[in-house]
Protein backbone atom coordinates (compact mmCIF):
# COMPACT_ATOMS: atom_id res chain seq x y z
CA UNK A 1 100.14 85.65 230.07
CA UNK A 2 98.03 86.97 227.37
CA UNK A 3 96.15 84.39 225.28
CA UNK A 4 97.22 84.76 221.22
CA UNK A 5 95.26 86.13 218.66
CA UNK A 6 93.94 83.34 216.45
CA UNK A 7 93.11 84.52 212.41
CA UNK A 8 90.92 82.95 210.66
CA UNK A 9 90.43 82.69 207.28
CA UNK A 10 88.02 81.04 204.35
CA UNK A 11 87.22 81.25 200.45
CA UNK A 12 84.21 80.43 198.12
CA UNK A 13 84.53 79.53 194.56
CA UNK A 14 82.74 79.99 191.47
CA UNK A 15 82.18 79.21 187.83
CA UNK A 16 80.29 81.83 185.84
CA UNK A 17 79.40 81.89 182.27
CA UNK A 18 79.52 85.38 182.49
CA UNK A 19 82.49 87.73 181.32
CA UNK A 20 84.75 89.18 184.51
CA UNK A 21 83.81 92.89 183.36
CA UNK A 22 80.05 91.85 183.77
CA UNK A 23 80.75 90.07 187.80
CA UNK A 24 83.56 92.67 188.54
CA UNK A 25 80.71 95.37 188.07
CA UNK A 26 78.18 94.19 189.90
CA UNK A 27 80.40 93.08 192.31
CA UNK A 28 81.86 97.02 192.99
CA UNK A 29 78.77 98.82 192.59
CA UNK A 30 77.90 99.14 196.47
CA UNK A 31 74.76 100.80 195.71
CA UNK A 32 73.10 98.38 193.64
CA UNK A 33 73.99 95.19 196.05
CA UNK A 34 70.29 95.40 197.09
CA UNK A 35 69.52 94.45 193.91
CA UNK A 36 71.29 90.51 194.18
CA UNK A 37 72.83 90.20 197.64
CA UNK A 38 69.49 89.49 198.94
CA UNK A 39 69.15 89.24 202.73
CA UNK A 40 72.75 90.73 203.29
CA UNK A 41 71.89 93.87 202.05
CA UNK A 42 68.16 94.79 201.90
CA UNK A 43 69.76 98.25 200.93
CA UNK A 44 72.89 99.38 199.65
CA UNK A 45 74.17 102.81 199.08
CA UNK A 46 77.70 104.93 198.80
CA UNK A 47 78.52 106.60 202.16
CA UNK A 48 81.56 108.37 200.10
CA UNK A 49 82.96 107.26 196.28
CA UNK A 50 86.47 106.22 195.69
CA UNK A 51 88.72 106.47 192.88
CA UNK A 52 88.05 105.72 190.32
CA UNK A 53 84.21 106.75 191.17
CA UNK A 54 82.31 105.53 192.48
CA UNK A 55 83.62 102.09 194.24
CA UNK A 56 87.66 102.52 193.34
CA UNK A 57 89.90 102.90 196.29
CA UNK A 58 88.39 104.71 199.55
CA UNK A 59 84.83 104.09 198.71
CA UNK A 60 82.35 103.49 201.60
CA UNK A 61 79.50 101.01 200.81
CA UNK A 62 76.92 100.58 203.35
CA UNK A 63 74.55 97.65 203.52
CA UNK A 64 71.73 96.62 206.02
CA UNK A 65 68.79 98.01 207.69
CA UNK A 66 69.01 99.94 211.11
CA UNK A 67 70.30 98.77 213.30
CA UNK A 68 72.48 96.12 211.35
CA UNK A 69 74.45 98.75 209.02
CA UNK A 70 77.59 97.18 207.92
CA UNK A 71 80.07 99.38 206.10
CA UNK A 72 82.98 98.02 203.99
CA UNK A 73 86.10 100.47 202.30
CA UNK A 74 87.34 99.38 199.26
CA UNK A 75 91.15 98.74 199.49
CA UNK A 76 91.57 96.65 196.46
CA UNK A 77 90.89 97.94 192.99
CA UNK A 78 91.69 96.58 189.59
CA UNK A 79 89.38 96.68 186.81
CA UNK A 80 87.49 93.98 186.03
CA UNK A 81 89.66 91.96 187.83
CA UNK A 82 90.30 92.19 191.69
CA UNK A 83 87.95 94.05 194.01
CA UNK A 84 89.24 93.99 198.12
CA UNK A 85 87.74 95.42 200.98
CA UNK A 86 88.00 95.98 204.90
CA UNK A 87 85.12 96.16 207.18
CA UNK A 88 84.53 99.72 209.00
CA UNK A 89 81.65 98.25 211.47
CA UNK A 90 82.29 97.12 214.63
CA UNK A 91 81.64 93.49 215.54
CA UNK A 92 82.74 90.45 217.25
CA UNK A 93 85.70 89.71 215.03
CA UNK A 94 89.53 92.13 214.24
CA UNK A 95 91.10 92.95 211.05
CA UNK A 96 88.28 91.65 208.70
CA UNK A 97 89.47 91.81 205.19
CA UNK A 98 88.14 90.34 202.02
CA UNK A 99 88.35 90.10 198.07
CA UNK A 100 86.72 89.00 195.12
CA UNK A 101 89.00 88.07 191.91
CA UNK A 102 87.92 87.09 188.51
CA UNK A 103 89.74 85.45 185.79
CA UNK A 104 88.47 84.57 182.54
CA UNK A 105 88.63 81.11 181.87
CA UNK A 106 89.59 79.18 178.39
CA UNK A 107 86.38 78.88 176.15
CA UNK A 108 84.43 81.62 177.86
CA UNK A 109 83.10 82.39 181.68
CA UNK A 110 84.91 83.47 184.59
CA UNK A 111 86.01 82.09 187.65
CA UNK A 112 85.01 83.53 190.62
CA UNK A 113 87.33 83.33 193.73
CA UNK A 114 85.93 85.38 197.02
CA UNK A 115 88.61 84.92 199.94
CA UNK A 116 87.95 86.47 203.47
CA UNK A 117 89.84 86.82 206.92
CA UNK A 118 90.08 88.22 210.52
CA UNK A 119 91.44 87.32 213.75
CA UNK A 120 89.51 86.49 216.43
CA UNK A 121 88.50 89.37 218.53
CA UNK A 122 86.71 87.70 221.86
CA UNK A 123 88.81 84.23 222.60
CA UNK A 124 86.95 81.24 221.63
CA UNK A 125 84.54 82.20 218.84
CA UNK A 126 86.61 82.68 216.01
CA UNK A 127 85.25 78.85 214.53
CA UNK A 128 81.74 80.20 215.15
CA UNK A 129 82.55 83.62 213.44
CA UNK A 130 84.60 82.03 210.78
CA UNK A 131 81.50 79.32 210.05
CA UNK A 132 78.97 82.28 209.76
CA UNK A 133 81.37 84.55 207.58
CA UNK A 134 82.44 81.29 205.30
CA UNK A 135 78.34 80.49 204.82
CA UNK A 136 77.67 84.19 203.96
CA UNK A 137 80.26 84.59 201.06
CA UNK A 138 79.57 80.89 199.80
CA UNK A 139 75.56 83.03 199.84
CA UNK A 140 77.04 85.25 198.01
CA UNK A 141 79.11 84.30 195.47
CA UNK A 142 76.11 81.92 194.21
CA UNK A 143 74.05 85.57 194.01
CA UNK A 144 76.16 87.48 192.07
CA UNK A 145 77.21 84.28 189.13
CA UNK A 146 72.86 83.70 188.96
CA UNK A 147 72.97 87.85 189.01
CA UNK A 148 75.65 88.52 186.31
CA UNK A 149 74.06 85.29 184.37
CA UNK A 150 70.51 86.95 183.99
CA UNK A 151 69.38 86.43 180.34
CA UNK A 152 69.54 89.94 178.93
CA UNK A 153 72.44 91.65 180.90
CA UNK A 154 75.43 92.82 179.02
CA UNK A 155 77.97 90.08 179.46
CA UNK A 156 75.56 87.26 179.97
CA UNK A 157 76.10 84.13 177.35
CA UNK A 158 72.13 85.10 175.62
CA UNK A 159 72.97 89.41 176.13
């Protein structure tokens, strides 16, 4: 008898003092992850745009260094509010999908709610998988609130 597919699933949350239009932005723009991801994506670029152009529905980001080149589509699109996305790469995990949503808070800010799953592809290391993928977008989340908080950018409280 075959053995079930587990799924897995995990969030990170967020506060940001930063408006939704200002995280939803950086948070869509595949090409310019590079610039706050850090280690996840020591480059970032459009393998194809989406609509609306260039990181709407369809798009291809692509983030890594040979030979760890992860590509995500976007499948989830509404401005500056909700950005989803499947993973194209191979790897030891099925069916990843994931999503960032932002809703402005009372009094100002944003709160930033990045959810993620998959189901367990090799039986047995879906805890490990789900440990590594639930540290990454904890990573991550904290990079793109300091990101969108940078004194000076548009949407910032000092901007």
């Amino acid at each position: 008898m075959a053995r079930a597919t587990r799924t897995f699933s995990f969030e990170a949350t967020a506060h940001s003092s930063a408006d939704a239009t200002t995280l939803f932005g950086l948070a869509t723009d595949g090409g310019r992850w590079s610039e706050w991801a850090g280690p996840f994506a020591p480059r970032s670029s459009w393998e194809r745009e989406g609509d609306p152009a260039p990181g709407g529905i369809g798009a291809i980001r692509r983030l890594g260094l040979w030979p760890i080149v992860v590509r995500e589509e976007t499948i989830a699109y509404e401005q500056d509010r909700l950005h989803g996305y499947a993973l194209r790469t191979r790897g030891p995990l099925r069916d990843y999908r994931a999503e960032v949503a932002f809703e402005p808070r009372d009094g100002g800010g944003t709160a930033v709610v990045w959810r993620g799953s998959f189901s367990e592809l090799i039986p047995g290391t879906g805890r490990l998988v789900e440990r590594a993928l639930r540290s990454t977008l904890r990573s991550l989340t904290r990079r793109l609130v300091k990101a969108a908080e940078r004194p000076g950018r548009p949407g910032s409280q000092d901007a």
